[in-house]
N, C-alpha and C. Protein backbone atom coordinates (compact mmCIF):
# COMPACT_ATOMS: atom_id res chain seq x y z
N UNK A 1 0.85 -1.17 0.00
CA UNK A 1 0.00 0.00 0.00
C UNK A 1 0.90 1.23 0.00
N UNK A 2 0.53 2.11 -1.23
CA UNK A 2 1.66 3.57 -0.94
C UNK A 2 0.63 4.73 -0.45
N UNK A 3 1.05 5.00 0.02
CA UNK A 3 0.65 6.40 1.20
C UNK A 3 1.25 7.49 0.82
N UNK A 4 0.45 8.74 0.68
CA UNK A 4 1.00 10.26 0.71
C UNK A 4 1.06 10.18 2.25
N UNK A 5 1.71 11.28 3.01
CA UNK A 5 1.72 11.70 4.19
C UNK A 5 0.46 12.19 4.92
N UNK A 6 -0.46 12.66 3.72
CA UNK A 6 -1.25 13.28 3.80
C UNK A 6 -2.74 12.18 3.99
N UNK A 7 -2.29 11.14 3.11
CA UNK A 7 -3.24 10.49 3.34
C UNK A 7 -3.63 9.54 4.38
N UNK A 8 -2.08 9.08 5.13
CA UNK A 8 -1.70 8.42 5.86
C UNK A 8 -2.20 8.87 7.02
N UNK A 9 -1.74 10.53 7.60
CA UNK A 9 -2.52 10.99 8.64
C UNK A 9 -4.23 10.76 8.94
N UNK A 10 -4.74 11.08 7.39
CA UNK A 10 -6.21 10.51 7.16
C UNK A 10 -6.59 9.64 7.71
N UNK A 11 -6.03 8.73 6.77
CA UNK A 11 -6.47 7.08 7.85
C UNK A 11 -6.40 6.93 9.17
N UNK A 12 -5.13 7.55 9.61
CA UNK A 12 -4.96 7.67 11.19
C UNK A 12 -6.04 7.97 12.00
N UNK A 13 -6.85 9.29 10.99
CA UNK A 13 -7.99 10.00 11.63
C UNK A 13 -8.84 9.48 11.73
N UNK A 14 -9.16 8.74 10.44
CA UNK A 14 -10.43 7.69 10.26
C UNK A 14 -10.87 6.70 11.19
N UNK A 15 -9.63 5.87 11.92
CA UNK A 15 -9.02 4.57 12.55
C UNK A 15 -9.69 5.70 14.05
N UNK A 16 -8.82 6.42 14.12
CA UNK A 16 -9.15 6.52 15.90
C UNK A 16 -10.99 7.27 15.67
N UNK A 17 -11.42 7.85 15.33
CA UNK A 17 -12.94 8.33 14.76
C UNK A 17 -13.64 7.39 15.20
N UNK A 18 -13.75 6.09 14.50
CA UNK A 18 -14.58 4.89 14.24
C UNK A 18 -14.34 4.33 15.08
N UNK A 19 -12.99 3.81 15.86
CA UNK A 19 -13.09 3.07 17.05
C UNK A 19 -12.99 3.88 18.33
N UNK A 20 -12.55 5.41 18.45
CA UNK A 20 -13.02 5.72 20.06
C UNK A 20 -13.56 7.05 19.90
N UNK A 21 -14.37 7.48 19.26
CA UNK A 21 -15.36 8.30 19.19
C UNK A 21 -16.40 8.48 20.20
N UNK A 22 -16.84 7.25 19.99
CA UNK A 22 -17.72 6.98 21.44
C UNK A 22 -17.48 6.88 22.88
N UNK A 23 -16.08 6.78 23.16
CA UNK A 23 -15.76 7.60 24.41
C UNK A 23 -15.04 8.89 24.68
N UNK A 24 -15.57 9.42 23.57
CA UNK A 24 -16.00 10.84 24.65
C UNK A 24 -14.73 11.75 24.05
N UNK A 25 -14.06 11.57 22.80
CA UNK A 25 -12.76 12.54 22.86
C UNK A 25 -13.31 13.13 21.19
N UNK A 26 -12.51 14.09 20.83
CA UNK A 26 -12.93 14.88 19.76
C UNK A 26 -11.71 15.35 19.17
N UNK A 27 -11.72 14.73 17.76
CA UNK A 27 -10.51 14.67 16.66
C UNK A 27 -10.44 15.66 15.98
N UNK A 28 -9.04 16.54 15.71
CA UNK A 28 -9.29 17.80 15.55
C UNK A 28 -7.87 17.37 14.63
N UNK A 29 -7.71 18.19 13.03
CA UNK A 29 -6.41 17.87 12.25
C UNK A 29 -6.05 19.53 11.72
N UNK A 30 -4.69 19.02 11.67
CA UNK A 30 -3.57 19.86 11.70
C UNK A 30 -3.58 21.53 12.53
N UNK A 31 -3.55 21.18 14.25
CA UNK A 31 -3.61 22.04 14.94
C UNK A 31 -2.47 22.64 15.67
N UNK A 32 -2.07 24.00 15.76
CA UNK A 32 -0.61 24.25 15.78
C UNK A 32 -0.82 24.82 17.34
N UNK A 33 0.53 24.28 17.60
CA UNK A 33 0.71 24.05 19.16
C UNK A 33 2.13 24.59 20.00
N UNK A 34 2.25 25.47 20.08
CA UNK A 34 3.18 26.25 20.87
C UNK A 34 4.75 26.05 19.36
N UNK A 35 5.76 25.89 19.84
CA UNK A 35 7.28 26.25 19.58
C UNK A 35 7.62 24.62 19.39
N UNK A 36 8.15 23.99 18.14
CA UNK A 36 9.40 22.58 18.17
C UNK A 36 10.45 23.01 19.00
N UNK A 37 11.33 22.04 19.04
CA UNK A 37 12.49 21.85 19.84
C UNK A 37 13.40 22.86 19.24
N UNK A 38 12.89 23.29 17.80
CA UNK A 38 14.19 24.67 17.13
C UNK A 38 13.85 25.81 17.38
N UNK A 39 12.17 26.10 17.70
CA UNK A 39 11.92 27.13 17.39
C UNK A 39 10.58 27.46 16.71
N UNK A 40 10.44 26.24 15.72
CA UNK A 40 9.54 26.87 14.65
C UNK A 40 8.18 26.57 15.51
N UNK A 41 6.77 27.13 14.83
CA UNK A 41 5.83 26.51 15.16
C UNK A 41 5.46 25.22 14.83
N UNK A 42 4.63 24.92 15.91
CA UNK A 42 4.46 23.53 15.94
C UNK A 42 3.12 23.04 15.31
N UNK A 43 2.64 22.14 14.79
CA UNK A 43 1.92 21.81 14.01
C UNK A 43 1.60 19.83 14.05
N UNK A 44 0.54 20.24 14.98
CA UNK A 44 0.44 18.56 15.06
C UNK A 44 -0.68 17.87 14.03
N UNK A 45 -0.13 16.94 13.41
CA UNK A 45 -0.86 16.53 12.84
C UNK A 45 -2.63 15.46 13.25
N UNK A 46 -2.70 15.54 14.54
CA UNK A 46 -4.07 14.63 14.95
C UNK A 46 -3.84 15.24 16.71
N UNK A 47 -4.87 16.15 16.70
CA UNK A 47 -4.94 16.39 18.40
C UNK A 47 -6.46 15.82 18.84
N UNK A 48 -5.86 14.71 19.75
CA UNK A 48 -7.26 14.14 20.53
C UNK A 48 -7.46 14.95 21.77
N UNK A 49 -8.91 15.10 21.65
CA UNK A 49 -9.40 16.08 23.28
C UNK A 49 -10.41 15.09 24.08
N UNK A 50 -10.48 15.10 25.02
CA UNK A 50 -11.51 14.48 25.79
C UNK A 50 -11.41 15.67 26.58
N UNK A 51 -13.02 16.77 26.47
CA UNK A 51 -13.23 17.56 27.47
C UNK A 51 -13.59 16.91 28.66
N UNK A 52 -14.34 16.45 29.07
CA UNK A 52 -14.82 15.73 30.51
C UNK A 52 -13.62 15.14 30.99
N UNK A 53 -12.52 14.71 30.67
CA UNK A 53 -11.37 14.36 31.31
C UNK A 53 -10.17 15.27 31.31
N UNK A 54 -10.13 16.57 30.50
CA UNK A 54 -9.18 17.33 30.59
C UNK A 54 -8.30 17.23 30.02
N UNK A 55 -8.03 15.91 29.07
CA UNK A 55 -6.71 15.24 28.68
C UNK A 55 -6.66 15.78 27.07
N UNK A 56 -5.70 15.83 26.39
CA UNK A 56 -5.21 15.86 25.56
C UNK A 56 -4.53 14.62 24.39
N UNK A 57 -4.76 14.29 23.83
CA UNK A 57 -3.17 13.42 23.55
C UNK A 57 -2.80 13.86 21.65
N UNK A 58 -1.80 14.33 21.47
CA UNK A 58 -1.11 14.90 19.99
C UNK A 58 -0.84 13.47 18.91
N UNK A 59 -1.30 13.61 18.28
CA UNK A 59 -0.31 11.99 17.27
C UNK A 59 0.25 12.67 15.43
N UNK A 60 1.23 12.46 15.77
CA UNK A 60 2.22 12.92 14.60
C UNK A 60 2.05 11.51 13.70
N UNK A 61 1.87 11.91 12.42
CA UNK A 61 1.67 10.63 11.86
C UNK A 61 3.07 10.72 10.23
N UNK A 62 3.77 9.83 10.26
CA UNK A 62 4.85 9.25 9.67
C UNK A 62 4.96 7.96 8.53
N UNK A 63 4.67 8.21 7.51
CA UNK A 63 4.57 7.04 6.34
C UNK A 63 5.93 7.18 5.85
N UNK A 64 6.66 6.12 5.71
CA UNK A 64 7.69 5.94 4.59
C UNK A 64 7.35 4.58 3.81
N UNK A 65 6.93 5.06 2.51
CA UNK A 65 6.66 4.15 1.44
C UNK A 65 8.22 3.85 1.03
N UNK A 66 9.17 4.56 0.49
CA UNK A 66 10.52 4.13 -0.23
C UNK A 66 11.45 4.49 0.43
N UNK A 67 13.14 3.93 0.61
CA UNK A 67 13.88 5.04 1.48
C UNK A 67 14.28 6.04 0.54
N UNK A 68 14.56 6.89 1.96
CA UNK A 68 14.85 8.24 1.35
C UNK A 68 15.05 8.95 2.83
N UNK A 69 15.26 10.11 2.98
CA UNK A 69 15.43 11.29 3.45
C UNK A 69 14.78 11.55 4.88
N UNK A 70 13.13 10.55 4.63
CA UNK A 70 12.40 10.55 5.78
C UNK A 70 13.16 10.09 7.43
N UNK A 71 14.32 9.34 6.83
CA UNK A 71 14.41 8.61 7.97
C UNK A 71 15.70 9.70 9.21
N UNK A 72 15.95 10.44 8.28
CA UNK A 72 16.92 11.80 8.90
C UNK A 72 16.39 12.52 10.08
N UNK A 73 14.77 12.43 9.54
CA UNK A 73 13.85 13.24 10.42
C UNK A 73 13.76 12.90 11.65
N UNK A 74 13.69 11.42 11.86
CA UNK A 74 13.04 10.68 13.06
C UNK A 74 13.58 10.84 14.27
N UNK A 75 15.13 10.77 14.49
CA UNK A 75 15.56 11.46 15.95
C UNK A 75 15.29 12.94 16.36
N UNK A 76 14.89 13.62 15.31
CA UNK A 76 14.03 14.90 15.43
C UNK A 76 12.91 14.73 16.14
N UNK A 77 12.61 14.16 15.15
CA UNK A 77 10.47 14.39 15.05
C UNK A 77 10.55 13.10 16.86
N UNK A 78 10.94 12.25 17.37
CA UNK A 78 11.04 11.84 18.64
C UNK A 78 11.28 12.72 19.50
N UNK A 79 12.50 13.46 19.73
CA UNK A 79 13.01 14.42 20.63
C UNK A 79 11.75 15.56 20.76
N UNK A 80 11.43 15.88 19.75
CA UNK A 80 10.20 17.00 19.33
C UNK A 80 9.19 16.34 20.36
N UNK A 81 8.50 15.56 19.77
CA UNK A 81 7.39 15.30 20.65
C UNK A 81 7.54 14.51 22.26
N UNK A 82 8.50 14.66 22.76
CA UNK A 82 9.57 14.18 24.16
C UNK A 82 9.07 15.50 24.94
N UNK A 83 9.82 16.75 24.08
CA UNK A 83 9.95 18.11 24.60
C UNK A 83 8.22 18.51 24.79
N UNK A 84 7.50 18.50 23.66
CA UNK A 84 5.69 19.31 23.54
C UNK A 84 5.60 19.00 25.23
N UNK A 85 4.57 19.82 25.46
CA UNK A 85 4.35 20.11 27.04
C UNK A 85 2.65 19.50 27.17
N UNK A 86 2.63 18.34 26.61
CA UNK A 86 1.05 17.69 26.58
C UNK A 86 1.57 15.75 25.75
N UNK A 87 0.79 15.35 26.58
CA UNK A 87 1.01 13.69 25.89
C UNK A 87 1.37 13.75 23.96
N UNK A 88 1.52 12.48 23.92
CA UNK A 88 1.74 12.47 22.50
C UNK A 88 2.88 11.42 21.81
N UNK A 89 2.30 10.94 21.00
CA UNK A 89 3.40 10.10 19.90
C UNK A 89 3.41 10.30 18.46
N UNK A 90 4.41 9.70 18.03
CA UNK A 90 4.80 9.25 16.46
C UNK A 90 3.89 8.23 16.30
N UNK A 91 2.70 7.97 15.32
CA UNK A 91 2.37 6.96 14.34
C UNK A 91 3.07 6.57 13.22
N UNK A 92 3.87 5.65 12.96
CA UNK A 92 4.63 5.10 11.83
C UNK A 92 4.40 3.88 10.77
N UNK A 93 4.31 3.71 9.73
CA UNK A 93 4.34 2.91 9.22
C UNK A 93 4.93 2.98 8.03
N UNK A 94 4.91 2.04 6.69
CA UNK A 94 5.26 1.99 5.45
C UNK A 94 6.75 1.15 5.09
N UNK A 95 7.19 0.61 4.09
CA UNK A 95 8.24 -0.46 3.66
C UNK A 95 9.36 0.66 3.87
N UNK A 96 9.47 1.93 3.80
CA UNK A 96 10.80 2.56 3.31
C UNK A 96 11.69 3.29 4.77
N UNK A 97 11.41 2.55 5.78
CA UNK A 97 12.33 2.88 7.21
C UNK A 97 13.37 1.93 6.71
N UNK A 98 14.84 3.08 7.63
CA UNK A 98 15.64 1.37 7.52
C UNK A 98 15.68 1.12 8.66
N UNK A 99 16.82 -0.07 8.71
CA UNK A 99 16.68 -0.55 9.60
C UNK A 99 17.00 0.00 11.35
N UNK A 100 18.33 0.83 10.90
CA UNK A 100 18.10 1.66 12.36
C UNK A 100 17.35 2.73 12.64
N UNK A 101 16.43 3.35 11.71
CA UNK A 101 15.76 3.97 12.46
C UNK A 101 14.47 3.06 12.66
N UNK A 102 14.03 1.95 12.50
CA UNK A 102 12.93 1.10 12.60
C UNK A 102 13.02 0.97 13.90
N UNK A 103 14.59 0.54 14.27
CA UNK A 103 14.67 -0.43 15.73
C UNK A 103 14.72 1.04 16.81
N UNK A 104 14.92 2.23 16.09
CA UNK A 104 14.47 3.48 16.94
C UNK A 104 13.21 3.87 17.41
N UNK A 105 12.54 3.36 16.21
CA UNK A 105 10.97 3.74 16.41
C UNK A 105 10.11 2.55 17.14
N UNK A 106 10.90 1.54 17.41
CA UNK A 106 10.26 0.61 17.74
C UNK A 106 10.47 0.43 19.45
N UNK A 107 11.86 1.08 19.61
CA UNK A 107 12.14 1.09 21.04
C UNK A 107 12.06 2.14 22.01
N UNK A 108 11.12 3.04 20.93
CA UNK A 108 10.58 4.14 21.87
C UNK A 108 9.46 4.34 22.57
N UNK A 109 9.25 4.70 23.59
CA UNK A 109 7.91 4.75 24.05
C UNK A 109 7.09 6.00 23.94
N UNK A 110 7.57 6.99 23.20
CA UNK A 110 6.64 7.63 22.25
C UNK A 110 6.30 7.56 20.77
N UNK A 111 6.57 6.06 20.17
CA UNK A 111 6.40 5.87 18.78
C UNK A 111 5.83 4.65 18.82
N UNK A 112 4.54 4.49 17.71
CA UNK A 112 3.62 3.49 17.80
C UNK A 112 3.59 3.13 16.27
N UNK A 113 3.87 1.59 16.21
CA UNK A 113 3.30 1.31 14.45
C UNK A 113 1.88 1.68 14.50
N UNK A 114 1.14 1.83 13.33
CA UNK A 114 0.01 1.75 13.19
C UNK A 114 -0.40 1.38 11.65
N UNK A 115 -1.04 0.80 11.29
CA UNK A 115 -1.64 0.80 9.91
C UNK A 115 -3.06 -0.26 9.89
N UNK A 116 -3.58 0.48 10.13
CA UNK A 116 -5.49 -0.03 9.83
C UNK A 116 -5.34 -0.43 9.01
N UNK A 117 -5.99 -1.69 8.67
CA UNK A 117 -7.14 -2.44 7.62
C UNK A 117 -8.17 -1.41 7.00
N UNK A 118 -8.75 -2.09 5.99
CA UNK A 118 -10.25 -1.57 5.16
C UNK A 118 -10.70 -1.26 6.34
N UNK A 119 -11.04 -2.26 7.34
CA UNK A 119 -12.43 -1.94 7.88
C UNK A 119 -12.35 -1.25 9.16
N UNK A 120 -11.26 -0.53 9.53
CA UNK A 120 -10.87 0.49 10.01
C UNK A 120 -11.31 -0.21 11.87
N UNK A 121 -10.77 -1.37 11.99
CA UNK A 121 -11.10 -2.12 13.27
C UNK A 121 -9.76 -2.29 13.93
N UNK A 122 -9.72 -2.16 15.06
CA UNK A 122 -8.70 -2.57 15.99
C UNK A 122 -8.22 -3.79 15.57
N UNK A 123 -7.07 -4.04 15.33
CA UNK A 123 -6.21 -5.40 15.40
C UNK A 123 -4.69 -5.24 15.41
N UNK A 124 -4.17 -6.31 15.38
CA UNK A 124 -2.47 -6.55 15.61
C UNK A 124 -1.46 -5.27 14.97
N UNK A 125 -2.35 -4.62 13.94
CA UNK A 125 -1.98 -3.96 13.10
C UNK A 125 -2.21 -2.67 13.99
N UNK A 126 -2.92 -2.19 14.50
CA UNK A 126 -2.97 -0.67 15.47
C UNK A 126 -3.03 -0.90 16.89
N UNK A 127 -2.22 -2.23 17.66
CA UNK A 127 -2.30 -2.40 18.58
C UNK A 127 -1.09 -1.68 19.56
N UNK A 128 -0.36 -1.15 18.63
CA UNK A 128 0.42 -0.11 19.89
C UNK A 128 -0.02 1.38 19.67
N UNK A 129 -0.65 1.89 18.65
CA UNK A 129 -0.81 3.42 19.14
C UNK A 129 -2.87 3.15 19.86
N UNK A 130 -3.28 1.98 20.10
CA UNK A 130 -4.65 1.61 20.95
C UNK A 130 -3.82 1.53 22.56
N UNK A 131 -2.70 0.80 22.98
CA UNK A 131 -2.35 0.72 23.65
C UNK A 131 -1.69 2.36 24.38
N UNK A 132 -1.18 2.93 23.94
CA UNK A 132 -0.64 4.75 23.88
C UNK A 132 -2.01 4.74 24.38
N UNK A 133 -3.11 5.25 23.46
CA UNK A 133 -4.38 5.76 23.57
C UNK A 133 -4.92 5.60 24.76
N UNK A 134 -4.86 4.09 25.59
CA UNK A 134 -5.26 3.61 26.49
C UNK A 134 -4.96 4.01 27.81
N UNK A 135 -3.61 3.66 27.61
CA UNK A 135 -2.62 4.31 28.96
C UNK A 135 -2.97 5.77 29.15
N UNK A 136 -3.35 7.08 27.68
CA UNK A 136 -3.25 8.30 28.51
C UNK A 136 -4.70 8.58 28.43
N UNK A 137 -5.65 7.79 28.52
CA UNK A 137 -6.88 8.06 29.04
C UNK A 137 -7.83 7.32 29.51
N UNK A 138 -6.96 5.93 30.05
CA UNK A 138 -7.21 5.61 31.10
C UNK A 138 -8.34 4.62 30.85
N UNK A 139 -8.19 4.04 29.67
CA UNK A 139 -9.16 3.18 28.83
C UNK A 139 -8.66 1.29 28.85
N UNK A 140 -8.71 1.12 30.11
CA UNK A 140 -8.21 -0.47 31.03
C UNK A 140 -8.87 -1.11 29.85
N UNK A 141 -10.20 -1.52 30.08
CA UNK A 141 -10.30 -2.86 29.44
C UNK A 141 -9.77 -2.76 27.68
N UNK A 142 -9.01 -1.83 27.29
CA UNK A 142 -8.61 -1.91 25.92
C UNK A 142 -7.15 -2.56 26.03
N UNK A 143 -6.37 -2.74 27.18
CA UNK A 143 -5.07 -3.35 28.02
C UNK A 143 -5.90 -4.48 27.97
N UNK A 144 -6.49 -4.80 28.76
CA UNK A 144 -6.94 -6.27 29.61
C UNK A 144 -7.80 -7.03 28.51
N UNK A 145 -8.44 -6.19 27.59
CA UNK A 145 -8.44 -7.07 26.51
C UNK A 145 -10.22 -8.37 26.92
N UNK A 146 -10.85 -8.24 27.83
CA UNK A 146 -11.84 -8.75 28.38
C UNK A 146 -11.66 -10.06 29.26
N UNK A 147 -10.25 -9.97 29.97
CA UNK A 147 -9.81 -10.79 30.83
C UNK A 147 -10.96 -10.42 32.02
N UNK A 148 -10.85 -11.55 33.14
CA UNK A 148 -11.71 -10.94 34.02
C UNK A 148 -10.37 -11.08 35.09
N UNK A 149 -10.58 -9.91 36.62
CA UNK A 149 -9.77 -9.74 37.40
C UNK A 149 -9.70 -11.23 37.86
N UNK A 150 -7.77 -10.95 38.30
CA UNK A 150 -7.46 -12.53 39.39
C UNK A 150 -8.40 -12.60 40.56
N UNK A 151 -8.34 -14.00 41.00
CA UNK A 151 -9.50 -14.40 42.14
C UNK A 151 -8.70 -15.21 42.76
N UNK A 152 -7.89 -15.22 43.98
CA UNK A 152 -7.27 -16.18 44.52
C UNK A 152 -7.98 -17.23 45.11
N UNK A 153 -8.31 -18.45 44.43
CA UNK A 153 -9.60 -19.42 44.70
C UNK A 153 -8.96 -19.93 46.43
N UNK A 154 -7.62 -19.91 46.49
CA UNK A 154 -6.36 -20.73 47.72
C UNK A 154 -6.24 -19.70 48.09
N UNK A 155 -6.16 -18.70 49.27
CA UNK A 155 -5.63 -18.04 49.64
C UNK A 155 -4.54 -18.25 50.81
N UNK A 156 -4.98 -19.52 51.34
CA UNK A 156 -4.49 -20.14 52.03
C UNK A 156 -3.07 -20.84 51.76
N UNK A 157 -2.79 -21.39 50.62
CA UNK A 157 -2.10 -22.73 50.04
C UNK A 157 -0.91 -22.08 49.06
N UNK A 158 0.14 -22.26 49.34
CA UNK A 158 0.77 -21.63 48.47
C UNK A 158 1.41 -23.01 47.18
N UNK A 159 1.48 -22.00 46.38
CA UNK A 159 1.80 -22.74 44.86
C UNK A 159 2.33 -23.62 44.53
N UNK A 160 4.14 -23.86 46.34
CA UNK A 160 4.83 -24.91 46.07
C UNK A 160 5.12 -25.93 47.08
């Protein structure tokens, strides 16, 4: 699948819309947000709001279809959204990362693969920027996944 940047953010928008719309947050694109780490203005590409919770969360969204040039950016565009003074990650996907900045984006905990399916549903494929999502608003059973809590049946008896 080749992706403009432009379109890529789209989908991004589409993906979080359709699956957490209904709790309560409101998707707002390309909203500019104080000073980058150089100076310039800032310009996020996907700002989630949940008024009733106060929270915020920013998602910068990142396609590399071929290599090239994109991948120069990425200890930037990380440090950048480290510094913003409100939650937030990198969404990444596409064939044209190499390999060290892949294992950069992969070992950060402000950078999430993401790439939705057609049917714009949660799966393996957007399960780390659902997981991000989760953690900064506090959305458990999207972690737990419809486990039910431990029940120590023994409380008495230990294991060995």
């Amino acid at each position: 699948m080749t992706l403009t940047s432009i379109a890529y953010a789209t989908l991004i928008a589409r993906y979080i819309n359709q699956t957490y719309q209904s709790r309560g947050i409101s998707i707002y694109r390309e909203v500019f947000a104080g000073k980058s780490i150089i100076g310039k203005n800032r310009r996020i590409d996907i700002l989630l709001v949940c008024e009733e919770a106060k929270q915020a969360y920013a998602v910068e969204c990142k396609f590399q279809a071929t290599h090239g040039t994109a991948d120069e950016k990425i200890p930037y565009a990380l440090d950048d959204i480290q510094a913003m003074r409100m939650p937030g990650c990198i969404v990444y996907a596409g064939e044209g990362w190499s390999e060290g900045v892949l294992h950069m984006l992969r070992a950060s905990a402000f950078a999430a693969f993401c790439l939705p399916n057609d049917s714009l549903r949660s799966s393996e494929t957007t399960r780390e920027l659902d997981h991000l999502l989760a953690m900064n608003f506090g959305w458990w059973d999207i972690l737990t996944g419809g486990k039910q809590p431990f029940v120590d049946a023994t409380p008495n008896k230990l294991p060995w």
